[in-house]
N, C-alpha and C. Protein backbone atom coordinates (compact mmCIF):
# COMPACT_ATOMS: atom_id res chain seq x y z
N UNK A 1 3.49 0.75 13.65
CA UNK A 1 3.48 -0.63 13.22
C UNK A 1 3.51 -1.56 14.44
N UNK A 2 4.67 -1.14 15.22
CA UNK A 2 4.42 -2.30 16.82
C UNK A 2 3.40 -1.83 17.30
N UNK A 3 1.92 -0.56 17.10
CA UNK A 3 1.18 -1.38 18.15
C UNK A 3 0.35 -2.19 17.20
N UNK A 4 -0.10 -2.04 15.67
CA UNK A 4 -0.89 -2.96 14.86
C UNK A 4 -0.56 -4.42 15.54
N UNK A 5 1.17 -4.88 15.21
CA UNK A 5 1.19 -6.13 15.86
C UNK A 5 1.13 -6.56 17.32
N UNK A 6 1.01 -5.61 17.55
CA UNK A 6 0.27 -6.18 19.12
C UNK A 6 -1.10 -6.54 19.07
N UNK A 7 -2.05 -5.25 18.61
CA UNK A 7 -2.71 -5.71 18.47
C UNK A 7 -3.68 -7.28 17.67
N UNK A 8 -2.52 -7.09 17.13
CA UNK A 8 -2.84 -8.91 15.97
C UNK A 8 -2.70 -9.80 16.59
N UNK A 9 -1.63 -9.90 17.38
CA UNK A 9 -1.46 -10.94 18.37
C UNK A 9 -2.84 -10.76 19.68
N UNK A 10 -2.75 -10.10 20.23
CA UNK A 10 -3.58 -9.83 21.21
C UNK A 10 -5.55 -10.47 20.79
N UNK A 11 -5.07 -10.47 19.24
CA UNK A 11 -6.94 -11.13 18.60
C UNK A 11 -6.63 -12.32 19.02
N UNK A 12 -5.37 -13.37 17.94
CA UNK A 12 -5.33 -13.99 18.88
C UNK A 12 -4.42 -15.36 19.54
N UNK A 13 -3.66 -14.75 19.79
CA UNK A 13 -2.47 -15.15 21.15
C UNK A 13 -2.05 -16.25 21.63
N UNK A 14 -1.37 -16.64 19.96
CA UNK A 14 -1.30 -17.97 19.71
C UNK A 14 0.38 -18.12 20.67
N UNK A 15 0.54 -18.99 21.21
CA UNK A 15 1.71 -19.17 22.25
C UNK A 15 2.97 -18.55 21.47
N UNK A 16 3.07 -19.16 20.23
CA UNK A 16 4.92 -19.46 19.39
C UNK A 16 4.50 -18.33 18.46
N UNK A 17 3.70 -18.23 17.64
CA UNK A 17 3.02 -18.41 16.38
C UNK A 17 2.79 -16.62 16.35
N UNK A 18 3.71 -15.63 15.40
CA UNK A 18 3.25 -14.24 15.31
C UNK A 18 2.10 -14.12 13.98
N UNK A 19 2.14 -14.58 13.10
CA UNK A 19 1.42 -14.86 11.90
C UNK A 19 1.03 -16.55 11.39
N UNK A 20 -0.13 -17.12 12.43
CA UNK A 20 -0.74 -18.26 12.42
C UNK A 20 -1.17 -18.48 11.20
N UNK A 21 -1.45 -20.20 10.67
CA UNK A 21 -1.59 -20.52 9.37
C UNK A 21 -3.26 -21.04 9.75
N UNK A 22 -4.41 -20.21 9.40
CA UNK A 22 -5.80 -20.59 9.71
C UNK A 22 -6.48 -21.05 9.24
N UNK A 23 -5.97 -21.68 7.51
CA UNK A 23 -6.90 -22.43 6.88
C UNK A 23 -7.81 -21.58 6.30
N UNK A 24 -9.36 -22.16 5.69
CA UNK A 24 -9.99 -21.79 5.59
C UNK A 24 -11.45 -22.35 6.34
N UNK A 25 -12.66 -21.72 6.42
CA UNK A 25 -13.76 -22.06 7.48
C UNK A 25 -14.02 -20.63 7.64
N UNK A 26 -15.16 -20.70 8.23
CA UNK A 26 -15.90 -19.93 8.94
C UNK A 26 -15.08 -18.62 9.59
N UNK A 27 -15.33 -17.29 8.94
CA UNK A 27 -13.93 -15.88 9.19
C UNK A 27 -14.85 -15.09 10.24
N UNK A 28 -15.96 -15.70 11.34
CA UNK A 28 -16.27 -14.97 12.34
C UNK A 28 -15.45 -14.54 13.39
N UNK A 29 -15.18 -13.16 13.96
CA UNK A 29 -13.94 -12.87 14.78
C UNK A 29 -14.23 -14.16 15.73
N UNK A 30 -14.76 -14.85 16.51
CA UNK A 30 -14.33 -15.59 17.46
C UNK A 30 -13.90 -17.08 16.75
N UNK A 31 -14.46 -17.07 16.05
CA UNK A 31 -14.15 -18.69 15.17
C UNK A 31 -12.37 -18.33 14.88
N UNK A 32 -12.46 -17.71 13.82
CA UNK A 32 -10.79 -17.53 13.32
C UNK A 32 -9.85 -17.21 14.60
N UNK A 33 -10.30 -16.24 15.51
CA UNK A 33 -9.15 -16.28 16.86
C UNK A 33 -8.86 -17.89 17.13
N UNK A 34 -9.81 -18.60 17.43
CA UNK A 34 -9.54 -19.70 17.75
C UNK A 34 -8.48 -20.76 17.12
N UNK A 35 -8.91 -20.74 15.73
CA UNK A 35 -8.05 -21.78 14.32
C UNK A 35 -6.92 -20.93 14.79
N UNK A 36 -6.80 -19.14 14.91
CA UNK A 36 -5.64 -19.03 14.89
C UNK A 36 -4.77 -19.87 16.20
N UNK A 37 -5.05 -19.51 17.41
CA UNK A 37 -4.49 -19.59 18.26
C UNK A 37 -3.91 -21.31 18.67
N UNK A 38 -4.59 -21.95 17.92
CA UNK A 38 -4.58 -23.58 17.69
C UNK A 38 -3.70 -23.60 15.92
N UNK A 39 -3.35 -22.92 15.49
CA UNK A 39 -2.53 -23.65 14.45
C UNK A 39 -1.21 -24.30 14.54
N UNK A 40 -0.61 -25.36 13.77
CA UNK A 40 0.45 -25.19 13.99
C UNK A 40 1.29 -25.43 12.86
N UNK A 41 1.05 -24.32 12.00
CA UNK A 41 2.14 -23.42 11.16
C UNK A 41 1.93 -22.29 10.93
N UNK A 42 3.00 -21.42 10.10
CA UNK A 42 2.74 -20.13 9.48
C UNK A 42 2.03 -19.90 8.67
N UNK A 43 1.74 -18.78 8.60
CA UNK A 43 0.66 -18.21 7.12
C UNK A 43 2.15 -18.58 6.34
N UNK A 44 1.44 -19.28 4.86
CA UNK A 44 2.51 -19.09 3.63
C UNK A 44 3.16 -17.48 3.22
N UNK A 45 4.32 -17.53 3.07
CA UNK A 45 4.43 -16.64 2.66
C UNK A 45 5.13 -16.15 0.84
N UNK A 46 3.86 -16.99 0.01
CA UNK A 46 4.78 -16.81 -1.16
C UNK A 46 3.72 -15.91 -2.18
């Protein structure tokens, strides 16, 4: 399981943020790294 979340982080490597809140848009791996690494909240978790 710790290396999956490494690897999750490592897509993409948002400063604070272990599970970034990305909205929705465009789910190309470089597009979404980006929204992720620029969000600033959590994925919901309900």
């Amino acid at each position: 399981m710790l290396e999956d979340l490494r690897a999750y982080w490592a897509f993409h490597r948002h400063p604070s943020l272990l599970f970034p809140n990305v909205g929705r848009g465009d789910n190309t791996p470089e597009v979404l790294a980006k929204r992720m690494h620029c969000a600033t909240s959590t994925m919901p978790h309900n």
